[in-house]
PDB file of N, CA and C in Angstrom:
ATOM      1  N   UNK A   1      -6.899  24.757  46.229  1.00  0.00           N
ATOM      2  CA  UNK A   1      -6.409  24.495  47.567  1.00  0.00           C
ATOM      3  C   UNK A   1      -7.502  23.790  48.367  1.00  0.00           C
ATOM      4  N   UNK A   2      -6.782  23.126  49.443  1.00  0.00           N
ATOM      5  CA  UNK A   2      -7.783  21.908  49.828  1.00  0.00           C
ATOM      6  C   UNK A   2      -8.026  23.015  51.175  1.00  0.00           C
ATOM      7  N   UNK A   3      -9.474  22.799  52.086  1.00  0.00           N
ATOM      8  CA  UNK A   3     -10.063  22.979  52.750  1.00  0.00           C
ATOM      9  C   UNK A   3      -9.108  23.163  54.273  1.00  0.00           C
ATOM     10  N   UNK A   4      -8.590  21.831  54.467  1.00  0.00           N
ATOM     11  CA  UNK A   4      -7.583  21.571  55.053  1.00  0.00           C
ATOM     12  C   UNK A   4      -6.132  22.335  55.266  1.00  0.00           C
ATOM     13  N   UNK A   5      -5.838  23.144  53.716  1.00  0.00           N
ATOM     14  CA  UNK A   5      -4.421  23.605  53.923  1.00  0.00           C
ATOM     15  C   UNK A   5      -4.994  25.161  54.320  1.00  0.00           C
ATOM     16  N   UNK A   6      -6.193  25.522  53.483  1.00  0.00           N
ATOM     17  CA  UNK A   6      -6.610  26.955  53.854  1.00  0.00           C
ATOM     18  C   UNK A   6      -6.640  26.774  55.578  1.00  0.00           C
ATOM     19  N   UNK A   7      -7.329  25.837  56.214  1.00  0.00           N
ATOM     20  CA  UNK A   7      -7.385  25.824  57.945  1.00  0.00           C
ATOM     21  C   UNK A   7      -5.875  26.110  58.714  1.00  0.00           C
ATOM     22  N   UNK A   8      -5.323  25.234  57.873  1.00  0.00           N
ATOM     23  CA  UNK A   8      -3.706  25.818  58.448  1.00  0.00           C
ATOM     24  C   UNK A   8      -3.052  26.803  58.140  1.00  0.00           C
ATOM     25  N   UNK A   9      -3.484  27.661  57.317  1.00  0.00           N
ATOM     26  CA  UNK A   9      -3.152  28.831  57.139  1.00  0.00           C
ATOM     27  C   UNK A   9      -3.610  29.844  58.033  1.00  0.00           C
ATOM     28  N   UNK A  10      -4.844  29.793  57.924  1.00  0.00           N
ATOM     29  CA  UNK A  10      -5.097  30.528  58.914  1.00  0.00           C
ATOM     30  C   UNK A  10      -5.126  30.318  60.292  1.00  0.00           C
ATOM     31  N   UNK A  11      -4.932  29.763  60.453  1.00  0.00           N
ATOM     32  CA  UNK A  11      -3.899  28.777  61.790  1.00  0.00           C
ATOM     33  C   UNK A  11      -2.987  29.422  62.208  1.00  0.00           C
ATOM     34  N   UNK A  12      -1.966  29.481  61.130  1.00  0.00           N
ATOM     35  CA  UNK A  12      -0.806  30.229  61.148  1.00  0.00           C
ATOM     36  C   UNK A  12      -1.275  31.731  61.157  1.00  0.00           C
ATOM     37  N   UNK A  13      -1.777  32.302  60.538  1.00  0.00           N
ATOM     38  CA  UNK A  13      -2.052  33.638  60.851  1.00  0.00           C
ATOM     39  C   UNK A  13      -2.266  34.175  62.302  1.00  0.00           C
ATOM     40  N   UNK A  14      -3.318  33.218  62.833  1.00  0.00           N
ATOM     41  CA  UNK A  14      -3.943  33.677  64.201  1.00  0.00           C
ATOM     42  C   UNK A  14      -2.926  33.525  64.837  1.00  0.00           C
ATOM     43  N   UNK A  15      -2.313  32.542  64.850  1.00  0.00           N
ATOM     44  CA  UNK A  15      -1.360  32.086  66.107  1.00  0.00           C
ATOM     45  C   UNK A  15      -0.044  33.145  65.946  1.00  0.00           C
ATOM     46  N   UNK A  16       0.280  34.220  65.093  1.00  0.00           N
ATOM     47  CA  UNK A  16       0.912  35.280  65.176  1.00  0.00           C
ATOM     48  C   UNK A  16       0.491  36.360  65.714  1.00  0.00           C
ATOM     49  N   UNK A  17      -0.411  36.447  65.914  1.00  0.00           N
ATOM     50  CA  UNK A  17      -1.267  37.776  66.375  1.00  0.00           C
ATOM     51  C   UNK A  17      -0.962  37.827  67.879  1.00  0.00           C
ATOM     52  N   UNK A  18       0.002  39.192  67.777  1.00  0.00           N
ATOM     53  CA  UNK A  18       0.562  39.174  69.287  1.00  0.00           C
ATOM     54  C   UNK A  18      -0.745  39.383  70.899  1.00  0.00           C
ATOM     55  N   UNK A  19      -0.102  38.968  71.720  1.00  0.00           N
ATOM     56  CA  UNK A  19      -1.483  39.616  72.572  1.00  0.00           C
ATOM     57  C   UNK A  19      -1.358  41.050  72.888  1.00  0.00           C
ATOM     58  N   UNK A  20      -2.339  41.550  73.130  1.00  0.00           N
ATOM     59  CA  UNK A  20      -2.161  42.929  73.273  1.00  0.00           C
ATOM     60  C   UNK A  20      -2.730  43.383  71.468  1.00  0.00           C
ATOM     61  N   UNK A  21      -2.722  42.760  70.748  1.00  0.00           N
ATOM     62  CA  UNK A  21      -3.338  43.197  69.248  1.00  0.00           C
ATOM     63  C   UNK A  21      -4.379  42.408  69.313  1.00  0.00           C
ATOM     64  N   UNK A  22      -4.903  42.686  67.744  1.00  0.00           N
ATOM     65  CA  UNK A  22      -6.575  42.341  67.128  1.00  0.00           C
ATOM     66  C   UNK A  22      -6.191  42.568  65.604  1.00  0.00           C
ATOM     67  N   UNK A  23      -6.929  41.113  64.720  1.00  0.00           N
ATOM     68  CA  UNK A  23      -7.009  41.376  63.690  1.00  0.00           C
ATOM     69  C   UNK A  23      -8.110  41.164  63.357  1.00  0.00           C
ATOM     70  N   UNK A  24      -9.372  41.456  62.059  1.00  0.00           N
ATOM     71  CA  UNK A  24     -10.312  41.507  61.935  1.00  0.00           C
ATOM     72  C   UNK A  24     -10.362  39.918  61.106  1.00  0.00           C
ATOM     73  N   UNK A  25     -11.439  39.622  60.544  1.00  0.00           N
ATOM     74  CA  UNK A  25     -11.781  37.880  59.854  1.00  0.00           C
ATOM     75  C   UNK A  25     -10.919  38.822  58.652  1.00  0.00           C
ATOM     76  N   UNK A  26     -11.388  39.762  57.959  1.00  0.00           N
ATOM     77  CA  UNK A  26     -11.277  39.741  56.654  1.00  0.00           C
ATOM     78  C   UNK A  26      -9.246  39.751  56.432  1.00  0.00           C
ATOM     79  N   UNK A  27      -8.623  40.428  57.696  1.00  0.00           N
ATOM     80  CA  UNK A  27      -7.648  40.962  57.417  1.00  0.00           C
ATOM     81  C   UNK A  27      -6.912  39.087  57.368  1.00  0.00           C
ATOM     82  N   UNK A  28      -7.632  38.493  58.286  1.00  0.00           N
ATOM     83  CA  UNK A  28      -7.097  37.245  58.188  1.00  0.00           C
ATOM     84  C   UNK A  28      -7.060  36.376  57.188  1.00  0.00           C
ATOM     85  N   UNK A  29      -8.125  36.847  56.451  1.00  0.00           N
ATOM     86  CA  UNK A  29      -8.194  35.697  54.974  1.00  0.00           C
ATOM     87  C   UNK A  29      -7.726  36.494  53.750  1.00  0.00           C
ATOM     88  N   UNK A  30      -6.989  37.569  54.017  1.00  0.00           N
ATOM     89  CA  UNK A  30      -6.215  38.396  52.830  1.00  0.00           C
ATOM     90  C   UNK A  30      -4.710  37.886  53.588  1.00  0.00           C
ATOM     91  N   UNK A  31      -4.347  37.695  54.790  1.00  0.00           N
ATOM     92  CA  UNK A  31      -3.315  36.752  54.860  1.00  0.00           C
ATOM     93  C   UNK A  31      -3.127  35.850  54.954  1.00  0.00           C
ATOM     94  N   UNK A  32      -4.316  35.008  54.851  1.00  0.00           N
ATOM     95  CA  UNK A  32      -3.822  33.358  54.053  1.00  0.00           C
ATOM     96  C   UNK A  32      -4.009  33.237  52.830  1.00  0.00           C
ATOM     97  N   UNK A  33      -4.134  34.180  52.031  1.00  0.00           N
ATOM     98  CA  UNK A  33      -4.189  34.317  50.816  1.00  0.00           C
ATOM     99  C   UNK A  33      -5.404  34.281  50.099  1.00  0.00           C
ATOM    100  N   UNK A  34      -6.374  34.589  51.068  1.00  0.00           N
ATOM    101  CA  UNK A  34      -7.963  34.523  50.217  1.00  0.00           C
ATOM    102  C   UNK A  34      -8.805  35.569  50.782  1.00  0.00           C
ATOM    103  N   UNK A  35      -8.514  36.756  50.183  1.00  0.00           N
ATOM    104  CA  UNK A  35      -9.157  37.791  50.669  1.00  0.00           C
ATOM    105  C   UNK A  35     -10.754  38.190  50.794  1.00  0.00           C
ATOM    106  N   UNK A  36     -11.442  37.239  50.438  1.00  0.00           N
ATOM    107  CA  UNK A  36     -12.910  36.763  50.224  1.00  0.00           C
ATOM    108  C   UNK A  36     -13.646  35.841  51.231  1.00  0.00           C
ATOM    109  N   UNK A  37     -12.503  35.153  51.736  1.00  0.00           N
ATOM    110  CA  UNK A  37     -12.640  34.070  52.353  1.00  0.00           C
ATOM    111  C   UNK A  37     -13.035  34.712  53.888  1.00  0.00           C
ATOM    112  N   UNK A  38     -13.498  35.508  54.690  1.00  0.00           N
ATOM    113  CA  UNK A  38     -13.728  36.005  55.672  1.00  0.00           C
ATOM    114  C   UNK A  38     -14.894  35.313  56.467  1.00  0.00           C
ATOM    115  N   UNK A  39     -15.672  34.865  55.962  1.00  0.00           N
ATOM    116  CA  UNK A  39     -16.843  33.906  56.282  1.00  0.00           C
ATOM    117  C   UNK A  39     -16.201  32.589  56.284  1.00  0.00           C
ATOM    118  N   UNK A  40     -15.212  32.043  55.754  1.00  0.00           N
ATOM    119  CA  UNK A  40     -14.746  30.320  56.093  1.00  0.00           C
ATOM    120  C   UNK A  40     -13.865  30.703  57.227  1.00  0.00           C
ATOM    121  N   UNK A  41     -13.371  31.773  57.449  1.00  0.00           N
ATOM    122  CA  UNK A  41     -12.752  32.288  58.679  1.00  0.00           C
ATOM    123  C   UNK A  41     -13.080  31.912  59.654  1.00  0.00           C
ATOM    124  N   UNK A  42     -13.979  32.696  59.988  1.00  0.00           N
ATOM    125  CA  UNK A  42     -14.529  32.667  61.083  1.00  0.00           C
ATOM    126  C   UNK A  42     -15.295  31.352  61.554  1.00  0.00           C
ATOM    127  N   UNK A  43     -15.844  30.194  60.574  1.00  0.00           N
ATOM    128  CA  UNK A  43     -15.971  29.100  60.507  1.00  0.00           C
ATOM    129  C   UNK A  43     -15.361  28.140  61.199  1.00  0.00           C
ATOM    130  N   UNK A  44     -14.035  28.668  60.679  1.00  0.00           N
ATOM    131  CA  UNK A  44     -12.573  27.815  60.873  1.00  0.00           C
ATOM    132  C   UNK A  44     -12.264  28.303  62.311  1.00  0.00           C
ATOM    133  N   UNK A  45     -12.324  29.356  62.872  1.00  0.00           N
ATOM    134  CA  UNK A  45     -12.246  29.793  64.358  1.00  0.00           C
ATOM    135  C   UNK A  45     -13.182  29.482  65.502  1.00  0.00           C
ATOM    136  N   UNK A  46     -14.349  29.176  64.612  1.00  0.00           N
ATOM    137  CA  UNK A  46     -15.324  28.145  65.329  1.00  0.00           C
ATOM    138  C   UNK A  46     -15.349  27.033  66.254  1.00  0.00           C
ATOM    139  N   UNK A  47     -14.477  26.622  65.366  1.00  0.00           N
ATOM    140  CA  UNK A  47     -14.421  24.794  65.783  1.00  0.00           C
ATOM    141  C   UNK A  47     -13.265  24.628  66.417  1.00  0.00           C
ATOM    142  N   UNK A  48     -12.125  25.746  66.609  1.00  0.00           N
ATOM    143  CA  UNK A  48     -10.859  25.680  67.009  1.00  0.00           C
ATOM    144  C   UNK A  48     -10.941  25.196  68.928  1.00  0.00           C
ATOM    145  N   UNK A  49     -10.194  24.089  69.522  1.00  0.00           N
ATOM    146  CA  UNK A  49     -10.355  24.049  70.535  1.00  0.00           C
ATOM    147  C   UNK A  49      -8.801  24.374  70.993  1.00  0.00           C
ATOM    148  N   UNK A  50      -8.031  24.603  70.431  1.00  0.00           N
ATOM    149  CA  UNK A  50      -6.592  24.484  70.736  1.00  0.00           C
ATOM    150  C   UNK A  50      -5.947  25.939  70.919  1.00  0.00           C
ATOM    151  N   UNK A  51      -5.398  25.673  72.230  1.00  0.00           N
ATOM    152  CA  UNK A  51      -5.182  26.978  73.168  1.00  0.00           C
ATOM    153  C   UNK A  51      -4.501  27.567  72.540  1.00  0.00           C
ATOM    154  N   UNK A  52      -3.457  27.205  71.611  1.00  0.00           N
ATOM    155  CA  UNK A  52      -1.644  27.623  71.109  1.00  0.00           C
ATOM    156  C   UNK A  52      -2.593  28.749  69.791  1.00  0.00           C
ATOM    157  N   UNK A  53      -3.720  28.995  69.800  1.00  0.00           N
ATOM    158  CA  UNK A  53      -3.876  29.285  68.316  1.00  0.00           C
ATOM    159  C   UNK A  53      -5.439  30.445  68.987  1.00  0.00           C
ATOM    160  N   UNK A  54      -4.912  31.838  69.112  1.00  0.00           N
ATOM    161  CA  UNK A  54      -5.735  32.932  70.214  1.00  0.00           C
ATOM    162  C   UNK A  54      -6.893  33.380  69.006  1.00  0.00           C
ATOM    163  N   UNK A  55      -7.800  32.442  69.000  1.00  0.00           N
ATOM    164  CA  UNK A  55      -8.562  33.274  68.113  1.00  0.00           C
ATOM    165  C   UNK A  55      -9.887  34.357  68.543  1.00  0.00           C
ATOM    166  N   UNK A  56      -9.719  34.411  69.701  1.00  0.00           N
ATOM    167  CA  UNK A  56     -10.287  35.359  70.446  1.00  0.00           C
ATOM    168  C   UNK A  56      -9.640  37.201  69.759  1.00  0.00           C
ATOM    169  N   UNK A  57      -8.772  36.583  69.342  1.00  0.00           N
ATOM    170  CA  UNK A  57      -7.752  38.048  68.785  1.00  0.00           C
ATOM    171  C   UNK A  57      -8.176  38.387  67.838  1.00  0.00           C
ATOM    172  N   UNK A  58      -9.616  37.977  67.285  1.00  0.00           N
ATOM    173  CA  UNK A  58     -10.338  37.719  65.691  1.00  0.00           C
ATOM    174  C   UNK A  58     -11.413  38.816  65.737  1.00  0.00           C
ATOM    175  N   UNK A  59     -11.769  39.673  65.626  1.00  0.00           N
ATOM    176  CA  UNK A  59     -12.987  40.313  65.416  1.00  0.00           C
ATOM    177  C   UNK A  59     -13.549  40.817  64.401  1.00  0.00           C
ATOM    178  N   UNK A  60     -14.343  41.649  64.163  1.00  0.00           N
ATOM    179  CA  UNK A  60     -15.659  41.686  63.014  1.00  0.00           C
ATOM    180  C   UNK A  60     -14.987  42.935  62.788  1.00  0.00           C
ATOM    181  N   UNK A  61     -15.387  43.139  61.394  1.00  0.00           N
ATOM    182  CA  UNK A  61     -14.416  44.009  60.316  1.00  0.00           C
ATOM    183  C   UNK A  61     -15.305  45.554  61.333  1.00  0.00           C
ATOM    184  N   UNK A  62     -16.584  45.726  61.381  1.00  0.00           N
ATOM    185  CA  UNK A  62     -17.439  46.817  62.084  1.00  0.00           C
ATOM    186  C   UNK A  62     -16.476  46.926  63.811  1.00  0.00           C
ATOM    187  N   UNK A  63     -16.111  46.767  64.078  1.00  0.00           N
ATOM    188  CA  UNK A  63     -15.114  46.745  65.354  1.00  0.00           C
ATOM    189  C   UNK A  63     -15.884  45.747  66.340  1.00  0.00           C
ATOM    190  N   UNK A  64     -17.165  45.242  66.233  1.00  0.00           N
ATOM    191  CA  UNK A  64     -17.385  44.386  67.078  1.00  0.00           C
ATOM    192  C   UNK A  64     -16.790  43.113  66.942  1.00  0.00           C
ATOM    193  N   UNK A  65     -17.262  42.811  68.211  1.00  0.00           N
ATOM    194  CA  UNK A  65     -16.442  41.255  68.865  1.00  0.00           C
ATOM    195  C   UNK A  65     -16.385  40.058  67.527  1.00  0.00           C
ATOM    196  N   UNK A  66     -17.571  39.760  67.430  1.00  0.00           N
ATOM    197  CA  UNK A  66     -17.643  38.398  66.582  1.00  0.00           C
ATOM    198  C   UNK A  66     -18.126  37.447  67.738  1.00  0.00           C
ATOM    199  N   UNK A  67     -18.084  36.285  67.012  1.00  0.00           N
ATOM    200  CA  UNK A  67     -18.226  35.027  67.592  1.00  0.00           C
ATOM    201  C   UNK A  67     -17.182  34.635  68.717  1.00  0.00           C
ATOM    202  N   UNK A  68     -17.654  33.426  69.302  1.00  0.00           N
ATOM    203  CA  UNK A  68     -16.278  32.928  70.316  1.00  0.00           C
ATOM    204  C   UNK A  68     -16.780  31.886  70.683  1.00  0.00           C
ATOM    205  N   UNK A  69     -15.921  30.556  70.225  1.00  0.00           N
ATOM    206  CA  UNK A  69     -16.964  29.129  70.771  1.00  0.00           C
ATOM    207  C   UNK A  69     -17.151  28.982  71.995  1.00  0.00           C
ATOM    208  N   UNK A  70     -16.370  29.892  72.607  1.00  0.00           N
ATOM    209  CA  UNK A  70     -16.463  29.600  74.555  1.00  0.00           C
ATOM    210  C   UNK A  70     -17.609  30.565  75.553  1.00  0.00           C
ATOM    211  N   UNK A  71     -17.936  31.566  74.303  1.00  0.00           N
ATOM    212  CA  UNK A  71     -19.115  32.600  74.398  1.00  0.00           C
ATOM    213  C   UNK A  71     -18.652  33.913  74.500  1.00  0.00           C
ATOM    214  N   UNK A  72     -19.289  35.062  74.161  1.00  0.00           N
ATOM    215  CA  UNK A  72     -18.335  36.154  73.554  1.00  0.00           C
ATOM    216  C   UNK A  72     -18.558  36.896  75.399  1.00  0.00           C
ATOM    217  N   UNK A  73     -18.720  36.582  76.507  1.00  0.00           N
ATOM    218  CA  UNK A  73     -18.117  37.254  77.300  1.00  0.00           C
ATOM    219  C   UNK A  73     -16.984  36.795  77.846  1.00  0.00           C
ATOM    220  N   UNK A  74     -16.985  35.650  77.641  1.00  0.00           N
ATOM    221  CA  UNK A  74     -15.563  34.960  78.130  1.00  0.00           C
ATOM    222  C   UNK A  74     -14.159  35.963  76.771  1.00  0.00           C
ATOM    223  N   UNK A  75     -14.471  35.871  75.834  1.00  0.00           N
ATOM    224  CA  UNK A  75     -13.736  36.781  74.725  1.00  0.00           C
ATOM    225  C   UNK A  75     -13.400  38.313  75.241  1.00  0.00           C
ATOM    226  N   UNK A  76     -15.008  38.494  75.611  1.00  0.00           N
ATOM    227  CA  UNK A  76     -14.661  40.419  76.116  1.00  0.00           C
ATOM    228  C   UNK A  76     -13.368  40.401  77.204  1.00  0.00           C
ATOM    229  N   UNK A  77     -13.822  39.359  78.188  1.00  0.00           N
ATOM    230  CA  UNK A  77     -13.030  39.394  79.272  1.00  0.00           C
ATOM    231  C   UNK A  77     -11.612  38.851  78.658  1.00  0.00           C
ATOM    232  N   UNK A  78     -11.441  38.276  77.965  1.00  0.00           N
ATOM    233  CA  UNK A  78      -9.929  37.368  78.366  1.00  0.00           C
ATOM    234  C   UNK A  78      -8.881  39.024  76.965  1.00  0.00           C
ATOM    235  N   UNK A  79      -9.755  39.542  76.146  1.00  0.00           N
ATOM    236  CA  UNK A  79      -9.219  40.326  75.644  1.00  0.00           C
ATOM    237  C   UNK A  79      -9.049  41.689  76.451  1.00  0.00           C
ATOM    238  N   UNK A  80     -10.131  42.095  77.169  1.00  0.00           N
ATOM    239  CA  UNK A  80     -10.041  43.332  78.532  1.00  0.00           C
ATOM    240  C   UNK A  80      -8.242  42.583  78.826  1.00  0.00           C
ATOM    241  N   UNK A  81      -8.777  41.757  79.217  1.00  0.00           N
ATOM    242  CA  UNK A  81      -7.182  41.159  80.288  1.00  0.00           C
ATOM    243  C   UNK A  81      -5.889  41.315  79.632  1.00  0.00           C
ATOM    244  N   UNK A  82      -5.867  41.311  77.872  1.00  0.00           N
ATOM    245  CA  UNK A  82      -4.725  41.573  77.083  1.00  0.00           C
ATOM    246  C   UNK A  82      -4.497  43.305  76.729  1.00  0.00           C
ATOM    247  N   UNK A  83      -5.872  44.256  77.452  1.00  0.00           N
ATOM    248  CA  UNK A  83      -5.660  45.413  77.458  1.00  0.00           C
ATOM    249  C   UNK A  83      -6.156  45.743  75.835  1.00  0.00           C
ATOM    250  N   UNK A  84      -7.181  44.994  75.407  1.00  0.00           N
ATOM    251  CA  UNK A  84      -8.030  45.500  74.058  1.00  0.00           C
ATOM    252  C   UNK A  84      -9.229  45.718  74.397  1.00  0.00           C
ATOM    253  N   UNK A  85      -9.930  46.915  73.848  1.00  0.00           N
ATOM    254  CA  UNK A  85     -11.361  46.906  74.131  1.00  0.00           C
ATOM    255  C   UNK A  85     -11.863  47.096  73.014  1.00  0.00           C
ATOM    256  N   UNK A  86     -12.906  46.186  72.923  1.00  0.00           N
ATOM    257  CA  UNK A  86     -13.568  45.922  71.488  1.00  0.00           C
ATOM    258  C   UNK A  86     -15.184  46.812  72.320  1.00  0.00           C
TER     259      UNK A  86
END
């Protein structure tokens, strides 16, 4: 599988993740079908600039936050606001 179709997969994953929930990297790359893949994850959530696709809803398998390209207090806050506390 190309680089490209794994990104849209997990594309599709995130962009299901209701608000008000949280899924972890790993749970995300066992549903695009690469349960290993938890580190290209979060990679791939990196570079994401596109609003339609909440990857703020992404956190670290240990219950912390993770990363957030917009900076992880803007994340604490916009997830506080969906009523999750990481």
């Amino acid at each position: 599988m190309s680089a490209r179709v794994f990104q849209k997969k997990v594309y599709k994953v995130v962009a299901k993740i209701p608000k008000g929930n949280i899924l972890t990297y790993k749970e995300v790359a066992e549903l695009a079908g690469y349960p290993m893949a938890y580190r290209a994850v979060g990679n791939i959530l990196n570079k994401n600039y596109d609003p339609s696709i909440p990857c703020h809803r992404v956190v670290r398998s240990d219950g912390k936050m993770g990363g957030y390209n917009r900076g992880a207090d803007k994340k604490k806050k916009i997830l506080a606001q969906e009523g999750v506390m990481v």
